[in-house]
N, C-alpha and C. Protein backbone atom coordinates (compact mmCIF):
# COMPACT_ATOMS: atom_id res chain seq x y z
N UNK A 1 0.84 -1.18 0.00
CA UNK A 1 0.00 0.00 0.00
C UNK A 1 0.89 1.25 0.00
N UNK A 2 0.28 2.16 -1.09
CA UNK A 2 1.05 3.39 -1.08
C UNK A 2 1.18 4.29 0.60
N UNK A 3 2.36 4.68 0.41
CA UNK A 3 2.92 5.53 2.39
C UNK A 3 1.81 6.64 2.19
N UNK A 4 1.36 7.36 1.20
CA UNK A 4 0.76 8.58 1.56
C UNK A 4 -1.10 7.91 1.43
N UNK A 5 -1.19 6.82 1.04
CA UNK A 5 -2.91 6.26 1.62
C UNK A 5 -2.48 6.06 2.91
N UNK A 6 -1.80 5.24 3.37
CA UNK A 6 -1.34 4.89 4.95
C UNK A 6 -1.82 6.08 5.82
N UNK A 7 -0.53 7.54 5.59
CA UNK A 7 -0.96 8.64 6.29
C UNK A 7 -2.46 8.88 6.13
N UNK A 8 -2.97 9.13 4.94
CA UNK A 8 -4.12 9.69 5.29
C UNK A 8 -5.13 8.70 5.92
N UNK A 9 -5.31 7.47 5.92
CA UNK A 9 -5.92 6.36 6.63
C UNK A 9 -5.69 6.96 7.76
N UNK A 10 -4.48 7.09 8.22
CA UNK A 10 -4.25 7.75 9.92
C UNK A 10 -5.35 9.20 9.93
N UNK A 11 -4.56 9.92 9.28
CA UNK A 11 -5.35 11.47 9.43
C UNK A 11 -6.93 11.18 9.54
N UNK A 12 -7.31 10.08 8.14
CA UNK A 12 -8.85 10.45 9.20
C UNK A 12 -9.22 9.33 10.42
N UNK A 13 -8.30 9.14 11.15
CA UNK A 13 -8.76 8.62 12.88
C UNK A 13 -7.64 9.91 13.84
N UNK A 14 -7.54 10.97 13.29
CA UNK A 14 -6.81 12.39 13.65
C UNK A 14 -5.92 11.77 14.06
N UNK A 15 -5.16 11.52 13.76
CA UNK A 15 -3.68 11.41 13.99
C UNK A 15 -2.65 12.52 13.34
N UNK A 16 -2.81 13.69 14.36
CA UNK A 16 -1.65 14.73 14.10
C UNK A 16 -0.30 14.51 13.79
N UNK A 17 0.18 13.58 14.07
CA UNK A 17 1.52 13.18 13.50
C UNK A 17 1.66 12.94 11.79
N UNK A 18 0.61 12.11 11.90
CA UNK A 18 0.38 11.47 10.20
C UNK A 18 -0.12 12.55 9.59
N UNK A 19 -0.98 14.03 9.89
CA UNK A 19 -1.01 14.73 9.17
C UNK A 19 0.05 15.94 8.50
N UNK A 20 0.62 15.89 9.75
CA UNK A 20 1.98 16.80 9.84
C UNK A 20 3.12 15.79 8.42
N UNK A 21 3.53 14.61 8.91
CA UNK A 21 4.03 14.12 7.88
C UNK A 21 3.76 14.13 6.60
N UNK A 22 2.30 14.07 5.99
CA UNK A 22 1.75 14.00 4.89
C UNK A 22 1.71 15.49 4.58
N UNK A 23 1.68 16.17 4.97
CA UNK A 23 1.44 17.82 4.74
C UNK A 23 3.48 18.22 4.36
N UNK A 24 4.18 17.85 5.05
CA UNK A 24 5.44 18.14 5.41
C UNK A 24 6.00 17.26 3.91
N UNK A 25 5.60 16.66 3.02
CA UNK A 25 5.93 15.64 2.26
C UNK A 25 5.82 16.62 0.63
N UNK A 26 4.85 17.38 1.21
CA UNK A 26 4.10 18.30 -0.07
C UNK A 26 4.22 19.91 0.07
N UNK A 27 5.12 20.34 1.18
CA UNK A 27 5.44 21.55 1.54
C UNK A 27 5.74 22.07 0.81
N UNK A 28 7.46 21.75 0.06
CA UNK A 28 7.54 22.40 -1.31
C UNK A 28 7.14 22.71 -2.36
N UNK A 29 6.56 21.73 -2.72
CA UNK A 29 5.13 21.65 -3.99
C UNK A 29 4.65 22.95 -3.54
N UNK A 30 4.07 23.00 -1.84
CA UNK A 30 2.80 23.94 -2.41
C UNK A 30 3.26 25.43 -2.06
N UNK A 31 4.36 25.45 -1.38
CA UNK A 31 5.27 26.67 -1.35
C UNK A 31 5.14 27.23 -2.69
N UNK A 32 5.62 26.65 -3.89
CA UNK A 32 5.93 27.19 -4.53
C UNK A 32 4.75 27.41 -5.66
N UNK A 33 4.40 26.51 -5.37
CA UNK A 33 2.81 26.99 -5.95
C UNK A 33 1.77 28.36 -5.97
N UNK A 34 2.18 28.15 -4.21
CA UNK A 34 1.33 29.83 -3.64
C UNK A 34 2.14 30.51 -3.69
N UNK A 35 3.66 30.55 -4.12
CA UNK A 35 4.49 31.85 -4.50
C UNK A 35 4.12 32.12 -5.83
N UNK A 36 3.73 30.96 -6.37
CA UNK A 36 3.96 31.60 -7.81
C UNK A 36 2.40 32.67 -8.22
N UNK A 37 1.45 32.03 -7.54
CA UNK A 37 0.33 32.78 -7.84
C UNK A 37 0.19 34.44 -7.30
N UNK A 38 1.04 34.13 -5.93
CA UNK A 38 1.24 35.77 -5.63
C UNK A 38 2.58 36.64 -5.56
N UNK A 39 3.72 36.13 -5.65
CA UNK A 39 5.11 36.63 -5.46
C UNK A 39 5.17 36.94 -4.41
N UNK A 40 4.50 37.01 -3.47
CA UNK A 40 5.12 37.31 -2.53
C UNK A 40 5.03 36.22 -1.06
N UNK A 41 6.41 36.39 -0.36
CA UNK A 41 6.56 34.82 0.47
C UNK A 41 5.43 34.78 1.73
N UNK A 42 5.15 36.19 2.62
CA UNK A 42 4.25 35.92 3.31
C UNK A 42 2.94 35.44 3.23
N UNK A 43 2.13 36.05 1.87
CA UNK A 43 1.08 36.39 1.44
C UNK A 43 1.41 34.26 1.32
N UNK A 44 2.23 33.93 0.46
CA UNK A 44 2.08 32.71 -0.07
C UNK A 44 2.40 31.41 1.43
N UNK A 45 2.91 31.55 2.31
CA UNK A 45 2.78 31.47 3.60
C UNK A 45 1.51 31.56 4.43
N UNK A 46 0.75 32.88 4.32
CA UNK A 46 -0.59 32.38 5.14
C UNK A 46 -1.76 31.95 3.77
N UNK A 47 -1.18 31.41 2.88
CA UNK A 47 -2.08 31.02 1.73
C UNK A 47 -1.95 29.37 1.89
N UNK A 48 -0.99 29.47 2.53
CA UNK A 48 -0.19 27.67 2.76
C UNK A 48 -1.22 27.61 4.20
N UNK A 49 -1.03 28.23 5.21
CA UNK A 49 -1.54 28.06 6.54
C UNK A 49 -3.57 27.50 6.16
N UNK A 50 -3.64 28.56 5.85
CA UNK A 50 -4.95 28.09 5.05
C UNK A 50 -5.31 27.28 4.48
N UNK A 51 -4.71 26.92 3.47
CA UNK A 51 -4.75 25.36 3.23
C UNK A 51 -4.81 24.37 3.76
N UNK A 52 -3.86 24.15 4.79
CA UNK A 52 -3.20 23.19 5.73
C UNK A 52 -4.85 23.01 6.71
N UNK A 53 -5.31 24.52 6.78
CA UNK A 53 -6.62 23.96 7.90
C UNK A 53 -7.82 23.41 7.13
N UNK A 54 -7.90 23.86 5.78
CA UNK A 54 -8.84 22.98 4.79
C UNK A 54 -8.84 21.78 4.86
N UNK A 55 -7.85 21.93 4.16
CA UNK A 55 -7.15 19.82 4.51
C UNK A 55 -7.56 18.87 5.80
N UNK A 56 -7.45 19.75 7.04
CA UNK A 56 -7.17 19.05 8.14
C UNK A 56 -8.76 19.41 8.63
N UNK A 57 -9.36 19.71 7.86
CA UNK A 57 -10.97 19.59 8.04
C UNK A 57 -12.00 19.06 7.17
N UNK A 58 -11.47 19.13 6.32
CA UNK A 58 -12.03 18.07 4.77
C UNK A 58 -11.64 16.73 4.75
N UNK A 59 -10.39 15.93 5.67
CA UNK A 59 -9.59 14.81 5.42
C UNK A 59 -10.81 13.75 5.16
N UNK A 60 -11.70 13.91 5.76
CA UNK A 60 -12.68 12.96 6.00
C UNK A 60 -13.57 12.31 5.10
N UNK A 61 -13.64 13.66 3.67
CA UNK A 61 -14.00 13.42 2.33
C UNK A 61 -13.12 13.09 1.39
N UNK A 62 -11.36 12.99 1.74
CA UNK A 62 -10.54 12.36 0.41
C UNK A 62 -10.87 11.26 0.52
N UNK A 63 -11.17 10.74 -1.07
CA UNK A 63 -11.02 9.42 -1.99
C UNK A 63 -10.00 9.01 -2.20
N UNK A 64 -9.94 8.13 -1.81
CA UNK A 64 -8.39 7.02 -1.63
C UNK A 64 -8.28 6.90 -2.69
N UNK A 65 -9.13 6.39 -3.82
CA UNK A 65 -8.64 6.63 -5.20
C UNK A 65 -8.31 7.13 -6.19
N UNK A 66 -8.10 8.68 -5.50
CA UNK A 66 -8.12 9.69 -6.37
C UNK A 66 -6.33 10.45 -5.34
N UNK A 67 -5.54 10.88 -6.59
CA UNK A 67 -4.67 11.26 -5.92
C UNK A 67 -4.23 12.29 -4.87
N UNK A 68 -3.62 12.40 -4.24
CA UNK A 68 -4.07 13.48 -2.43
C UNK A 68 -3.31 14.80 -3.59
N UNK A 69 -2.26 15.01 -4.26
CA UNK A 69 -1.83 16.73 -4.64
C UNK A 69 -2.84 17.14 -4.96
N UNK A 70 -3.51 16.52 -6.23
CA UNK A 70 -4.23 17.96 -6.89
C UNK A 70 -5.54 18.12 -6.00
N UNK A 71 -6.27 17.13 -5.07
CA UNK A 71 -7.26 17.45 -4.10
C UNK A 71 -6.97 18.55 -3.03
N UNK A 72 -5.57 18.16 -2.55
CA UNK A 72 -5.47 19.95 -1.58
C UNK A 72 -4.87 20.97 -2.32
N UNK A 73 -4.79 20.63 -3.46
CA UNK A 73 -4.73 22.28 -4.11
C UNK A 73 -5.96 23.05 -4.35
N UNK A 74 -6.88 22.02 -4.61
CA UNK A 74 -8.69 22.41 -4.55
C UNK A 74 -8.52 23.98 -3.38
């Protein structure tokens, strides 16, 4: 079984560790993602923070069969 179904299997019985890991796995991705849409690092920083609480409140609706990047870029 793929490591990042594993984590999220954890995340939804809240397991803060497994979300932190799975989030920490895709940091750069989305760093640079939300830099690129705004140039600038804070703005793209609390654009990341935001995300991170979407995620960690939606976990409950990802589809295991559908891949976890492009769902928390939603």
């Amino acid at each position: 079984m793929d490591l990042i179904i594993k984590l999220i299997r954890r995340c939804k019985n809240n397991d803060k560790e497994a979300f932190n890991d799975l989030l920490s796995r895709h940091e750069k991705f989305l760093y640079q993602f939300c830099y690129g849409l705004t140039r600038d690092k804070d703005e793209a920083l609390d654009i990341m923070q935001e995300t991170y609480l979407k995620v960690f409140r939606a976990m409950h609706r990802f589809d295991e069969n559908r891949p976890f990047l492009p769902w928390h870029k939603k």
